[in-house]
N, C-alpha and C. Protein backbone atom coordinates (compact mmCIF):
# COMPACT_ATOMS: atom_id res chain seq x y z
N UNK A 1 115.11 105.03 95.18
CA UNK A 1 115.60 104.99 96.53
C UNK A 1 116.98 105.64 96.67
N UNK A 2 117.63 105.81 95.92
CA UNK A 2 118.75 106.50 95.82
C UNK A 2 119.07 107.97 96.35
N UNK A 3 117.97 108.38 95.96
CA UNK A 3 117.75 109.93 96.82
C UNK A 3 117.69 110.31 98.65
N UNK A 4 117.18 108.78 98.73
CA UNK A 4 116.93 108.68 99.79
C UNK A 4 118.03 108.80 100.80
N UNK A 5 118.10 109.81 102.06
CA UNK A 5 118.74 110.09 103.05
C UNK A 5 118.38 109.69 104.50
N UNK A 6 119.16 108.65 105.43
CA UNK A 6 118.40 108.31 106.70
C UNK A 6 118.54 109.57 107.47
N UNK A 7 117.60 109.89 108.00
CA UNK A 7 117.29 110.81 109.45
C UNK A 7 117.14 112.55 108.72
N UNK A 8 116.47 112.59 107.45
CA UNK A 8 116.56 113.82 106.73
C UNK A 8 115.03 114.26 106.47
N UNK A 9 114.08 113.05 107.05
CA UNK A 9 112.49 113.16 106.72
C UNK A 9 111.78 114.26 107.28
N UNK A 10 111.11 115.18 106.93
CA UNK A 10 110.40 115.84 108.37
C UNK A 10 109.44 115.03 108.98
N UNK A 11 109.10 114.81 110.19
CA UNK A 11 108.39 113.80 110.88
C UNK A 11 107.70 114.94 111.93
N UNK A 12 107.72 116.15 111.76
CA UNK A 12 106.73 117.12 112.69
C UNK A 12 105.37 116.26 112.62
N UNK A 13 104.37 116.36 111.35
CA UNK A 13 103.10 115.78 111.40
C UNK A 13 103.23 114.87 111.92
N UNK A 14 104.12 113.73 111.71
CA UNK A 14 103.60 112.43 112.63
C UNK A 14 104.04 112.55 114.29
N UNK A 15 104.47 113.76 114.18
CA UNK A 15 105.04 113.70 116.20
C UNK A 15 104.21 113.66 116.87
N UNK A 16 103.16 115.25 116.15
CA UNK A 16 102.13 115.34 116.67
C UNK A 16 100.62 114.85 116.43
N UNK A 17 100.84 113.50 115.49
CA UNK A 17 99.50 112.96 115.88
C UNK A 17 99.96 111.68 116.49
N UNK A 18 100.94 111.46 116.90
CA UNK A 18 101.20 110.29 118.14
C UNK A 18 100.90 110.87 119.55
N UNK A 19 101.26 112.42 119.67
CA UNK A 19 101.23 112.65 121.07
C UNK A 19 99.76 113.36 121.05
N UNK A 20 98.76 114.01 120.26
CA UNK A 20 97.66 113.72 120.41
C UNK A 20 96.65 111.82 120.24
N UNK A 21 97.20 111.00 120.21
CA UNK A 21 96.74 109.73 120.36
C UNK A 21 97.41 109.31 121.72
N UNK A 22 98.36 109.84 122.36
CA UNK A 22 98.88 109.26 123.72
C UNK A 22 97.51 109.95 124.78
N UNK A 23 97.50 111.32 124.16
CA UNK A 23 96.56 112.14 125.06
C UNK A 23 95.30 111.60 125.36
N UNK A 24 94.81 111.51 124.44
CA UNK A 24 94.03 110.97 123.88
C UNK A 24 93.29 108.92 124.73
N UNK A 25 94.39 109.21 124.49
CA UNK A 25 94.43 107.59 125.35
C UNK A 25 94.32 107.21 126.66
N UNK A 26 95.20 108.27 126.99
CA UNK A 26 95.27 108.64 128.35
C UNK A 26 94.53 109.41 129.56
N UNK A 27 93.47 109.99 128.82
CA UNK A 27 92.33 111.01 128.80
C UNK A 27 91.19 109.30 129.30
N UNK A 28 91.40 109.27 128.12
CA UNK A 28 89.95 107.81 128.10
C UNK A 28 90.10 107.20 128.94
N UNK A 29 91.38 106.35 129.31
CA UNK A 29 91.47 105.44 130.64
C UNK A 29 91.45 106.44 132.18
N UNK A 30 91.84 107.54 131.76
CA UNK A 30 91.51 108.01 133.46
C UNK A 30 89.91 108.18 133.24
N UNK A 31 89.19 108.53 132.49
CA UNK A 31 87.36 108.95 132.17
C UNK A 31 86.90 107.35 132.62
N UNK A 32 87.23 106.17 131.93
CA UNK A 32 86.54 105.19 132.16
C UNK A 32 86.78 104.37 133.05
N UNK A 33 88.33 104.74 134.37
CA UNK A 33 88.17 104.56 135.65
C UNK A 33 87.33 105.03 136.31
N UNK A 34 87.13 106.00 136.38
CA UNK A 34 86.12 107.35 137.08
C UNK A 34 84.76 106.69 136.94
N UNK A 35 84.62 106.39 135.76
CA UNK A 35 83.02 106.14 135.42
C UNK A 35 82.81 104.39 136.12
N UNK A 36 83.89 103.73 136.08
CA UNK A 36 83.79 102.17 137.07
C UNK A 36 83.67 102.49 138.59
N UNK A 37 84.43 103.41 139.10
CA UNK A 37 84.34 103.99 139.84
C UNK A 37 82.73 104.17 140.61
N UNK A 38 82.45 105.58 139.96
CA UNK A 38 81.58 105.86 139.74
C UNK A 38 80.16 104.51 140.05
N UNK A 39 80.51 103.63 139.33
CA UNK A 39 79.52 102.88 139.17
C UNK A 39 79.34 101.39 140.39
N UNK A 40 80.51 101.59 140.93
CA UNK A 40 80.43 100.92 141.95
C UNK A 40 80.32 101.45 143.03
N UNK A 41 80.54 102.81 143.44
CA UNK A 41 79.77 103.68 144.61
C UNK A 41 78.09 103.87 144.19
N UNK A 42 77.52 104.26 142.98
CA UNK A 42 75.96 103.79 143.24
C UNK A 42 75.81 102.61 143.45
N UNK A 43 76.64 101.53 142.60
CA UNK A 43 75.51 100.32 142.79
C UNK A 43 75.53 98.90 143.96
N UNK A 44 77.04 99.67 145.15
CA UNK A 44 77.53 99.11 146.21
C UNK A 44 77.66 97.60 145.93
């Protein structure tokens, strides 16, 4: 641990698989409003 430096990590890979999982997330809940949606205009 000695080597170790705070704020010296590269953290590119993890940036971008948080902000593809926000997308991601965010994608799904607008799709599976739509589809409740959706499902309460056919089934009145």
């Amino acid at each position: 641990m000695a080597d170790y430096k705070h704020g010296e990590m590269n953290i590119e890979a993890q940036e971008k698989t948080y902000e593809s999982f926000v997308k991601i997330v965010a994608y799904s809940a607008v799709a599976i409003l739509v589809f409740l949606v959706f499902l309460y205009l056919v089934n009145g």
